[in-house]
N, C-alpha and C. Protein backbone atom coordinates (compact mmCIF):
# COMPACT_ATOMS: atom_id res chain seq x y z
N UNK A 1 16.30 -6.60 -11.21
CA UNK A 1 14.92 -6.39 -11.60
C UNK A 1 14.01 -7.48 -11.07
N UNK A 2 14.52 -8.88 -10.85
CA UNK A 2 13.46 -9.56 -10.17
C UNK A 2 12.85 -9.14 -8.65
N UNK A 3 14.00 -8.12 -8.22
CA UNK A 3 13.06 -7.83 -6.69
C UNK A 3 11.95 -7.05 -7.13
N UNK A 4 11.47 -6.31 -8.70
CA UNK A 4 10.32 -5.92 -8.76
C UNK A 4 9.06 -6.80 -9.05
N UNK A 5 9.40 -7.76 -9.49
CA UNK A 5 8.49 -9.19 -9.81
C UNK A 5 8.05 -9.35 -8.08
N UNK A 6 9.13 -10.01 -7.75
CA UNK A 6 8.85 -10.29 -6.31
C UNK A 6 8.03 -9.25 -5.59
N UNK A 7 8.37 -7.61 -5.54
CA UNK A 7 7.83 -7.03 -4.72
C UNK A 7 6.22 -7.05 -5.10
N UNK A 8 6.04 -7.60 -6.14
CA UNK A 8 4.36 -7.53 -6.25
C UNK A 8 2.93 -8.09 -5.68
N UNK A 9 3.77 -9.50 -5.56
CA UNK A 9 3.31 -10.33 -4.45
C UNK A 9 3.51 -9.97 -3.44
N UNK A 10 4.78 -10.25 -2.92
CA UNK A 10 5.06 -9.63 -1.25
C UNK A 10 4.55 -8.35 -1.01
N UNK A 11 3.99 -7.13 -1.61
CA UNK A 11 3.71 -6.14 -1.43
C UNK A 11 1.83 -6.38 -0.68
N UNK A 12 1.55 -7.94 -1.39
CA UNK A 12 0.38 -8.09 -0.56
C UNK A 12 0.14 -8.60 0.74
N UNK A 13 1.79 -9.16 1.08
CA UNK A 13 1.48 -9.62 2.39
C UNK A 13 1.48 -8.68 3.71
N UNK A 14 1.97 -7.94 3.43
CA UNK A 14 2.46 -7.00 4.89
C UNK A 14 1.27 -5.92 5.20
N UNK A 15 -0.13 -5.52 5.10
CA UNK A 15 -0.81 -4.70 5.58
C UNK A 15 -1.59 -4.67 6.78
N UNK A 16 -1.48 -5.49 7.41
CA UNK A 16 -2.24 -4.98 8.52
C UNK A 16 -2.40 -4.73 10.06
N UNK A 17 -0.70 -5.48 10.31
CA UNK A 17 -0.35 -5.35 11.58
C UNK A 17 0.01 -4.28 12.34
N UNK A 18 0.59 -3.04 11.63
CA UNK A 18 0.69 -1.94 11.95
C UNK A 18 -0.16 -1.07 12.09
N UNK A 19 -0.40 0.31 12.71
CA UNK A 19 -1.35 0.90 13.04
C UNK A 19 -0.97 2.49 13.47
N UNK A 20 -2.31 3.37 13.18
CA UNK A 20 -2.50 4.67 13.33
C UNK A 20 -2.95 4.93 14.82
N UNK A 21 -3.55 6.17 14.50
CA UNK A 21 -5.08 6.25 16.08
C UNK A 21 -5.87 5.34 16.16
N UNK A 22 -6.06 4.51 14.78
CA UNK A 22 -7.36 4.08 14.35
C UNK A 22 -6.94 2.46 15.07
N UNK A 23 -6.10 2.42 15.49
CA UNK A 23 -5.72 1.11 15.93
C UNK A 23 -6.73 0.27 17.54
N UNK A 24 -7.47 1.34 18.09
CA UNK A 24 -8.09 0.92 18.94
C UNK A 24 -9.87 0.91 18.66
N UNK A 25 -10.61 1.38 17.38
CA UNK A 25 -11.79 1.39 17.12
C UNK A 25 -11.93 0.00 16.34
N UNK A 26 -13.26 -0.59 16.97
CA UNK A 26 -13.30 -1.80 16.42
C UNK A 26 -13.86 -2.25 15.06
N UNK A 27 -13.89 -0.72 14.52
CA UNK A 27 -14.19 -0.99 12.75
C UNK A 27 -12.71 -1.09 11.79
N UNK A 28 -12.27 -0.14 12.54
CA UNK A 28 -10.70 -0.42 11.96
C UNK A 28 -9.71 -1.38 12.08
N UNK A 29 -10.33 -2.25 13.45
CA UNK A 29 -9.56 -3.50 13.84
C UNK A 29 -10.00 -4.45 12.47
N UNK A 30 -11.51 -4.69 12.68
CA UNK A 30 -12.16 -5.54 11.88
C UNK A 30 -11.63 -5.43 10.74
N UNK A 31 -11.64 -4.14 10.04
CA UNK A 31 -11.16 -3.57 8.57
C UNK A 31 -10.05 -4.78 8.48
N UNK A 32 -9.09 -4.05 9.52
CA UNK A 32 -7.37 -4.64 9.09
C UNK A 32 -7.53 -6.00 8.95
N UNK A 33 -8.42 -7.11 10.19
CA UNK A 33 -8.34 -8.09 10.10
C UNK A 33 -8.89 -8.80 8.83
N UNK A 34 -10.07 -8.37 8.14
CA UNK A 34 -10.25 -8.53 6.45
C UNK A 34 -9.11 -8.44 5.79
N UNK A 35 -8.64 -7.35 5.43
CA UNK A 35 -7.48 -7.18 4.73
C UNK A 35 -6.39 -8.36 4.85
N UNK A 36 -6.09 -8.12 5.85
CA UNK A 36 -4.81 -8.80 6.12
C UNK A 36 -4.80 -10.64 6.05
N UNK A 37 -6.32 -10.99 6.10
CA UNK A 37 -6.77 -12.21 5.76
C UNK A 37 -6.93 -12.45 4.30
N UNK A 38 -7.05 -11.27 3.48
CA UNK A 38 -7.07 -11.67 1.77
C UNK A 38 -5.56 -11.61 1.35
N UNK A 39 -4.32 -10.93 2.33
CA UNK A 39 -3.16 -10.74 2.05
C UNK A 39 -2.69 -11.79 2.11
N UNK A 40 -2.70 -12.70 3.50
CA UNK A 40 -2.78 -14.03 4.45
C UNK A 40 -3.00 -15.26 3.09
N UNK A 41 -3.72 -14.80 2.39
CA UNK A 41 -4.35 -15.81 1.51
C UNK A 41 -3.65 -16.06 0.25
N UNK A 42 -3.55 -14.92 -0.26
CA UNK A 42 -2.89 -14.19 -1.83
C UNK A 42 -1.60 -14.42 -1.42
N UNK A 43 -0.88 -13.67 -0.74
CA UNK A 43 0.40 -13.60 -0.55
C UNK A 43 1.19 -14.86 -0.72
N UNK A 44 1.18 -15.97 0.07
CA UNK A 44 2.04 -16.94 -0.29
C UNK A 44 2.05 -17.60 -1.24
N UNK A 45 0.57 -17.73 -2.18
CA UNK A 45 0.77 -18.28 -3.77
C UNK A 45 1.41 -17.42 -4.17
N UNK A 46 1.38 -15.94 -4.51
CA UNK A 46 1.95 -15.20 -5.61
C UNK A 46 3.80 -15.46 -5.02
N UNK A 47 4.08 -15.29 -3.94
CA UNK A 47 5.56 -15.48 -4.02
C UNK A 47 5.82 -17.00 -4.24
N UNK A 48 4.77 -17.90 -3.80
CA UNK A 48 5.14 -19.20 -4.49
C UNK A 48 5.49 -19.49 -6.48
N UNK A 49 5.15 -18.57 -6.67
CA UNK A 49 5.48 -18.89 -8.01
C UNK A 49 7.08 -18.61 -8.44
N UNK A 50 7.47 -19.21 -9.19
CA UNK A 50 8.97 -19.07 -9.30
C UNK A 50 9.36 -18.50 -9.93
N UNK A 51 11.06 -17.73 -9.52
CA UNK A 51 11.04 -16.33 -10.40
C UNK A 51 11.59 -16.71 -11.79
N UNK A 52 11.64 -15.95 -12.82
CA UNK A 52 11.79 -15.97 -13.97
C UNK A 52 13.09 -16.13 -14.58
N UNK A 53 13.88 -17.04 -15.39
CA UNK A 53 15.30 -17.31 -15.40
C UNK A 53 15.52 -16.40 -16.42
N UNK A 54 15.86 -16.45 -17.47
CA UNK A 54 16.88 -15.64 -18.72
C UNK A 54 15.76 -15.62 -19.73
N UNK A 55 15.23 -16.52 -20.18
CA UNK A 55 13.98 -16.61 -21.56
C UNK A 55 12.74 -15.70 -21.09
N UNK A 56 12.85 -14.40 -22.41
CA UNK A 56 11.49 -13.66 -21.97
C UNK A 56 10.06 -14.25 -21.62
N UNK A 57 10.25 -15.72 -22.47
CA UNK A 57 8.79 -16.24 -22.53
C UNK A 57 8.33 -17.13 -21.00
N UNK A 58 9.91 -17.01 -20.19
CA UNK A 58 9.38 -17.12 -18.82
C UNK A 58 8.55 -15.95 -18.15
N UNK A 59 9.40 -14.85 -18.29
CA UNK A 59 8.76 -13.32 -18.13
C UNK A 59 6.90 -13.39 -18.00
N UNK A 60 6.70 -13.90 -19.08
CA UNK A 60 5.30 -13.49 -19.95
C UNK A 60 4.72 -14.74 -18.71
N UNK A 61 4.88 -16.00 -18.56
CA UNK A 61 4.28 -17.02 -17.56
C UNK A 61 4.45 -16.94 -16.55
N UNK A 62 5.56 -16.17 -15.86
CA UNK A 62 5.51 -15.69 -14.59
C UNK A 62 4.72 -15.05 -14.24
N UNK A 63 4.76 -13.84 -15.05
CA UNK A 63 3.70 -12.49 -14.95
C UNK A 63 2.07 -12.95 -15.22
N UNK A 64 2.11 -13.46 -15.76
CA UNK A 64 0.76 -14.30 -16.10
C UNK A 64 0.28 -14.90 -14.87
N UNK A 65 0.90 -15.90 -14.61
CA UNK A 65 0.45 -16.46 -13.01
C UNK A 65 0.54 -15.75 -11.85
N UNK A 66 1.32 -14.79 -11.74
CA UNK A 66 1.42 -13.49 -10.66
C UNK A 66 0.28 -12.87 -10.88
N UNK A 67 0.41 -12.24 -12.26
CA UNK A 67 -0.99 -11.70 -12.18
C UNK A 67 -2.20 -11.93 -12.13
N UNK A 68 -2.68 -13.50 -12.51
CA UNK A 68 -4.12 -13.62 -12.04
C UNK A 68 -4.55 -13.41 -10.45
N UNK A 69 -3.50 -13.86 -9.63
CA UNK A 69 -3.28 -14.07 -8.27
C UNK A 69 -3.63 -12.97 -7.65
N UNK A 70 -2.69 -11.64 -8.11
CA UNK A 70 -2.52 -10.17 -7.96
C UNK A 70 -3.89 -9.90 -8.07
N UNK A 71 -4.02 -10.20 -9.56
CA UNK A 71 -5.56 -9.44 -9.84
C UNK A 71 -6.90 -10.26 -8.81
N UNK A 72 -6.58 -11.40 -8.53
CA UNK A 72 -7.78 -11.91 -7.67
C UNK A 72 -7.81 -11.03 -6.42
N UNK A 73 -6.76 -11.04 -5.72
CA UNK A 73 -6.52 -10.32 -4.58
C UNK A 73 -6.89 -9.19 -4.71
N UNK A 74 -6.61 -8.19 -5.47
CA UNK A 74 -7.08 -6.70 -5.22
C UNK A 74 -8.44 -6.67 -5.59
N UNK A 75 -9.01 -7.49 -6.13
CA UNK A 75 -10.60 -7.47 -6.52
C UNK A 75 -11.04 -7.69 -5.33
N UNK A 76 -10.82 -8.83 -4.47
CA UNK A 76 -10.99 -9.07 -3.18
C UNK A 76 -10.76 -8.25 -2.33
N UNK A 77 -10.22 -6.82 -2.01
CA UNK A 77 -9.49 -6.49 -1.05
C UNK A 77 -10.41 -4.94 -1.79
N UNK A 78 -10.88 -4.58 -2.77
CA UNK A 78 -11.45 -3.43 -3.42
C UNK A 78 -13.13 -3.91 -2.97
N UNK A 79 -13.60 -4.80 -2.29
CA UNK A 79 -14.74 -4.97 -1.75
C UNK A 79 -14.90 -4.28 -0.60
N UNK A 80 -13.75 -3.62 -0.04
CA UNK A 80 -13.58 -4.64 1.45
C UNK A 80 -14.11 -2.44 1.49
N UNK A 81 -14.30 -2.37 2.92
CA UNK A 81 -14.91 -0.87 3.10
C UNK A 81 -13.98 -0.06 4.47
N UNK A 82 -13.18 0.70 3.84
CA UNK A 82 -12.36 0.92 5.15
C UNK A 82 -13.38 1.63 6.14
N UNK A 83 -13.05 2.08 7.35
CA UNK A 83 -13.70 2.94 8.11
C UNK A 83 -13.09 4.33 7.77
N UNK A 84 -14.22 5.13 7.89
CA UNK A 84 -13.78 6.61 7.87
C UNK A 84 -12.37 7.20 8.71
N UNK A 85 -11.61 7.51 7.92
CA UNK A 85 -10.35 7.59 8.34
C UNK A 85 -9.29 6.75 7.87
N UNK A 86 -9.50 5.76 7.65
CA UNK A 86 -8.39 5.01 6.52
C UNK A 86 -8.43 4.96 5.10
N UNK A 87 -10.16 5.41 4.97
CA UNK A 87 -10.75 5.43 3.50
C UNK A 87 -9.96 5.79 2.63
N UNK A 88 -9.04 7.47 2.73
CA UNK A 88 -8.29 7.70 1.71
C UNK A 88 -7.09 6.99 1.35
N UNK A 89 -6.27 6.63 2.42
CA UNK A 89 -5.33 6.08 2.53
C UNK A 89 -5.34 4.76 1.72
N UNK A 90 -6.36 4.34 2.22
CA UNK A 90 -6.52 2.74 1.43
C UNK A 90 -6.76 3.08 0.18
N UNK A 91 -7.77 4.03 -0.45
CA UNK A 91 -8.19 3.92 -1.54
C UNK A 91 -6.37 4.16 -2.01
N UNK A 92 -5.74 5.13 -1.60
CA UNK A 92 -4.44 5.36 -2.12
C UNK A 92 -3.72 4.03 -3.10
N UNK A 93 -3.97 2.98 -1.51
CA UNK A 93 -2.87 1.80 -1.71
C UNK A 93 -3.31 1.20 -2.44
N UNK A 94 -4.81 0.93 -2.67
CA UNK A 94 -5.18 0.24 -3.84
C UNK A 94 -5.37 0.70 -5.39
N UNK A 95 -4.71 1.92 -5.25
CA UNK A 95 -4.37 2.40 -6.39
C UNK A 95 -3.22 2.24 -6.59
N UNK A 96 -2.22 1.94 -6.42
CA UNK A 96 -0.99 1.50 -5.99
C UNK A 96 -0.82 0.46 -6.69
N UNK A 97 -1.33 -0.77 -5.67
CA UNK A 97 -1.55 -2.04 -6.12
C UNK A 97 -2.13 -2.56 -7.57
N UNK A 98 -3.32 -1.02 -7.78
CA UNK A 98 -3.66 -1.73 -9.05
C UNK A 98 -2.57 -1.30 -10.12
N UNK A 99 -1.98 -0.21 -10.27
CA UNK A 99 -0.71 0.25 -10.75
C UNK A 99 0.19 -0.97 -10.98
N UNK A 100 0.16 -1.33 -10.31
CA UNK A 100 1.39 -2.79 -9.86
C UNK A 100 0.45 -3.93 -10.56
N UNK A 101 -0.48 -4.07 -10.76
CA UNK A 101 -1.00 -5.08 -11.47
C UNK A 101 -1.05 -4.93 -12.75
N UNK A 102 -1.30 -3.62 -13.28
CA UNK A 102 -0.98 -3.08 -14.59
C UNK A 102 0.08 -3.46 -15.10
N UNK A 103 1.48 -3.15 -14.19
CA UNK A 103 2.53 -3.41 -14.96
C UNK A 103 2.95 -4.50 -15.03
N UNK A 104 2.81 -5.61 -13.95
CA UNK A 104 2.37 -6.86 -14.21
C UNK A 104 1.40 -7.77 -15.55
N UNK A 105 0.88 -6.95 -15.69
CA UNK A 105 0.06 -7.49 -17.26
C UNK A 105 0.93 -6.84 -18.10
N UNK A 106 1.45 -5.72 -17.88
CA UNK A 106 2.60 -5.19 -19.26
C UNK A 106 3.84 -5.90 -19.46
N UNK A 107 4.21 -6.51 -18.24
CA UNK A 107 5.49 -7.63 -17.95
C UNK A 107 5.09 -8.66 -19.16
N UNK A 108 3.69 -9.58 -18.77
CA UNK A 108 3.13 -10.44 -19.21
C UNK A 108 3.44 -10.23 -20.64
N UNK A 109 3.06 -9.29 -21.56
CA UNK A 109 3.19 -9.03 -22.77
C UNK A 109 4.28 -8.62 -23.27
N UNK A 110 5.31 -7.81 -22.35
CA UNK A 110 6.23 -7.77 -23.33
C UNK A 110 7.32 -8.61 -23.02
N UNK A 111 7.08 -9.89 -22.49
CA UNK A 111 7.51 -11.50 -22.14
C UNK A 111 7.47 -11.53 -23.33
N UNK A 112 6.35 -11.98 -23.68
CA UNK A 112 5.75 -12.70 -25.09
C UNK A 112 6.42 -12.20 -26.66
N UNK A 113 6.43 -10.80 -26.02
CA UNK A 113 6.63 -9.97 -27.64
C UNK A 113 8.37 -10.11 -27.37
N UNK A 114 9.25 -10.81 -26.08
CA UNK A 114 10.72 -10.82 -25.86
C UNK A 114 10.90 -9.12 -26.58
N UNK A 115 10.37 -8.38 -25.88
CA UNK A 115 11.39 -6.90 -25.71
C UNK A 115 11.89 -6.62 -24.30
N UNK A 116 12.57 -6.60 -24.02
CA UNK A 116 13.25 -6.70 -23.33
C UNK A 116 13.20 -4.90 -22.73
N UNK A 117 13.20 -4.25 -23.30
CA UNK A 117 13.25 -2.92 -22.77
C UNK A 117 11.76 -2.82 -22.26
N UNK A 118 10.70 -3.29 -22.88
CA UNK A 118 9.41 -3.07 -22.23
C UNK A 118 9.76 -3.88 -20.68
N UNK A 119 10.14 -5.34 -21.03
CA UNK A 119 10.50 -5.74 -19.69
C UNK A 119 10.70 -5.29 -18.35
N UNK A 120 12.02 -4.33 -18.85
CA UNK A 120 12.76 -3.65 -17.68
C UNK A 120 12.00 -2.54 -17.42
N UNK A 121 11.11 -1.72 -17.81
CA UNK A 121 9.91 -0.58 -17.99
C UNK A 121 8.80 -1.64 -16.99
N UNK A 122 8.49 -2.54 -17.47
CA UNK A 122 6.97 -2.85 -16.38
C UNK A 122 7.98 -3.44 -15.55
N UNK A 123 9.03 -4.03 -15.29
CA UNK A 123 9.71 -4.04 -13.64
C UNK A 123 10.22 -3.08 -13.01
N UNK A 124 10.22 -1.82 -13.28
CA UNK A 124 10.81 -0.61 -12.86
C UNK A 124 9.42 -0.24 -12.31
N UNK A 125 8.50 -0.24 -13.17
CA UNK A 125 7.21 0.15 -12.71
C UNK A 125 6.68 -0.27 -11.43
N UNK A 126 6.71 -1.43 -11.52
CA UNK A 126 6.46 -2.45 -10.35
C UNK A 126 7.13 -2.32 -8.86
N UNK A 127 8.34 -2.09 -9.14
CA UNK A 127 9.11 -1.40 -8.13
C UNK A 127 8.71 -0.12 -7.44
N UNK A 128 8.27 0.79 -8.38
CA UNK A 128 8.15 1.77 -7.80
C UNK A 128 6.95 1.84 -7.37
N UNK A 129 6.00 1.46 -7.47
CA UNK A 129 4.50 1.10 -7.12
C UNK A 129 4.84 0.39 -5.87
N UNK A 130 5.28 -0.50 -5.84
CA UNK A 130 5.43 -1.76 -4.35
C UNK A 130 6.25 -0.56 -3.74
N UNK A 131 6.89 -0.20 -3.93
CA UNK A 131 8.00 0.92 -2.95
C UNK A 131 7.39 1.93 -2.38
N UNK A 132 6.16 2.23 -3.06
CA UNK A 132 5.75 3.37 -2.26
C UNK A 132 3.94 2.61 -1.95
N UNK A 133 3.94 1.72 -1.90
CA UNK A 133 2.46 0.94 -1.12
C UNK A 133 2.98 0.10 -0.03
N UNK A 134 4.26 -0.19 0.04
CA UNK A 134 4.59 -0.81 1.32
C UNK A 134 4.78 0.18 2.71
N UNK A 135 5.26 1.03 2.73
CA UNK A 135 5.02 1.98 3.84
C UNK A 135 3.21 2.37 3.83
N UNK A 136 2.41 2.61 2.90
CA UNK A 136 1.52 3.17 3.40
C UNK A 136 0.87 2.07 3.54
N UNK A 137 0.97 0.76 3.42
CA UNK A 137 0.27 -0.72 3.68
C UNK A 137 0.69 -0.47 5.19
N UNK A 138 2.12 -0.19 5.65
CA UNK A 138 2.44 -0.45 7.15
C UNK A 138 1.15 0.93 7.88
N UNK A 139 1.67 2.02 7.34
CA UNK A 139 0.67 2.90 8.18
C UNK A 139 -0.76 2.49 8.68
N UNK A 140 -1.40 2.09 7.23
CA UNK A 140 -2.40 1.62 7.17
C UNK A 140 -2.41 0.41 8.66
N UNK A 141 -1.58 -0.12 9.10
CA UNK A 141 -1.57 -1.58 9.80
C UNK A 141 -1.91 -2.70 8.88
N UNK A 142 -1.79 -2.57 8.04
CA UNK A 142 -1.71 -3.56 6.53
C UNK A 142 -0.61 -4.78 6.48
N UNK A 143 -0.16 -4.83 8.01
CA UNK A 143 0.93 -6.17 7.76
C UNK A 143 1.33 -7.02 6.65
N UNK A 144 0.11 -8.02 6.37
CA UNK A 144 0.30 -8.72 5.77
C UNK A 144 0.36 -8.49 4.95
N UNK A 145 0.09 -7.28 4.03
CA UNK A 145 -0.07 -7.15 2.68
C UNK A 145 1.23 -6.06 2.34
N UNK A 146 2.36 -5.92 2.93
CA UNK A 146 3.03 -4.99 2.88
C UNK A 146 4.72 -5.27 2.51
N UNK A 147 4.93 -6.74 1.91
CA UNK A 147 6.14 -7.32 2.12
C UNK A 147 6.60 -6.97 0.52
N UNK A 148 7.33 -7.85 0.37
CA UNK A 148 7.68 -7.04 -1.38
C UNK A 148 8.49 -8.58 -1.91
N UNK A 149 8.18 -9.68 -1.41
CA UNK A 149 8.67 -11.14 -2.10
C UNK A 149 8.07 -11.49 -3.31
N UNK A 150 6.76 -11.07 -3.44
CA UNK A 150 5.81 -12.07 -4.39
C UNK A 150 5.28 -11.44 -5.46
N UNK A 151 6.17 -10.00 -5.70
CA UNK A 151 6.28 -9.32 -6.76
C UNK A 151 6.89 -9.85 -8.21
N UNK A 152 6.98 -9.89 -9.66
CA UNK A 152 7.69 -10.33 -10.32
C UNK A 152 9.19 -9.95 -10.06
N UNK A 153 10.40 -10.69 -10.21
CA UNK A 153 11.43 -10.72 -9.81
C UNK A 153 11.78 -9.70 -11.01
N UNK A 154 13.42 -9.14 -10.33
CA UNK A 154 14.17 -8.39 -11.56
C UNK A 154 15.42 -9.54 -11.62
N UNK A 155 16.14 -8.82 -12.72
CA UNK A 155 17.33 -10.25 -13.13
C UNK A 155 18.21 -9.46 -12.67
């Protein structure tokens, strides 16, 4: 379950190096290069934080510091204006991501409250959110924001 911690962060690094049609118009270049500069940014704090050992009430401070990080980043990255033609796609992934930040704040709490089944519920969550925003981060050319390290960890 910590590769779902982890994938939350790392899920921000990998978006933008890869590419569609859209890979030669210079709004979509620009786009990616935004993106992939708030990923560039976010990404290595959130996997810098360390993963969570055995005590739920690490859970709850992990997720806590992941998630402000998380949540700064997608606020940052929900500014940003794709070009026509990635619009849906992105809006997709950042629904995704915010999914993944959700369960990241649900991690956070049920750290605190040590249930342990909520635990494994917002890292399952997390997983499956990063699992399916990392391919469409690559489509997107979302490099950097597309890795799956800096997610909250599973045990």
């Amino acid at each position: 379950m910590r590769s779902a911690l982890a994938a939350v962060g790392t899920g921000l690094l990998l978006a933008a190096g890869c590419g569609g049609d859209e890979s030669d118009d210079g709004d979509a270049d620009a786009f990616r290069a935004e993106a992939n500069a708030v990923c560039a940014n976010y990404g290595p704090k959130i996997a810098a934080v360390p993963p969570p050992l055995e005590d739920p009430e690490e859970w709850a401070a992990i997720a806590a510091d992941k998630g402000d990080l998380l949540e700064a980043a997608v606020n940052e990255l929900r500014t940003l204006e794709p070009p026509e033609g990635l619009d849906e796609r992105y809006d997709e992934w950042l629904d995704l991501k915010g999914r993944s930040l959700t369960a990241t704040r649900d991690l956070q709490v049920a750290g605190a409250a040590h249930d342990e089944e909520l635990i494994g519920e917002a890292l399952a969550t997390i997983e499956e959110a990063e699992g399916e925003a990392d391919p469409l981060a690559e489509d997107l050319g979302l490099s950097d924001c597309a890795a799956s390290e800096s997610q909250p960890s599973g045990r």
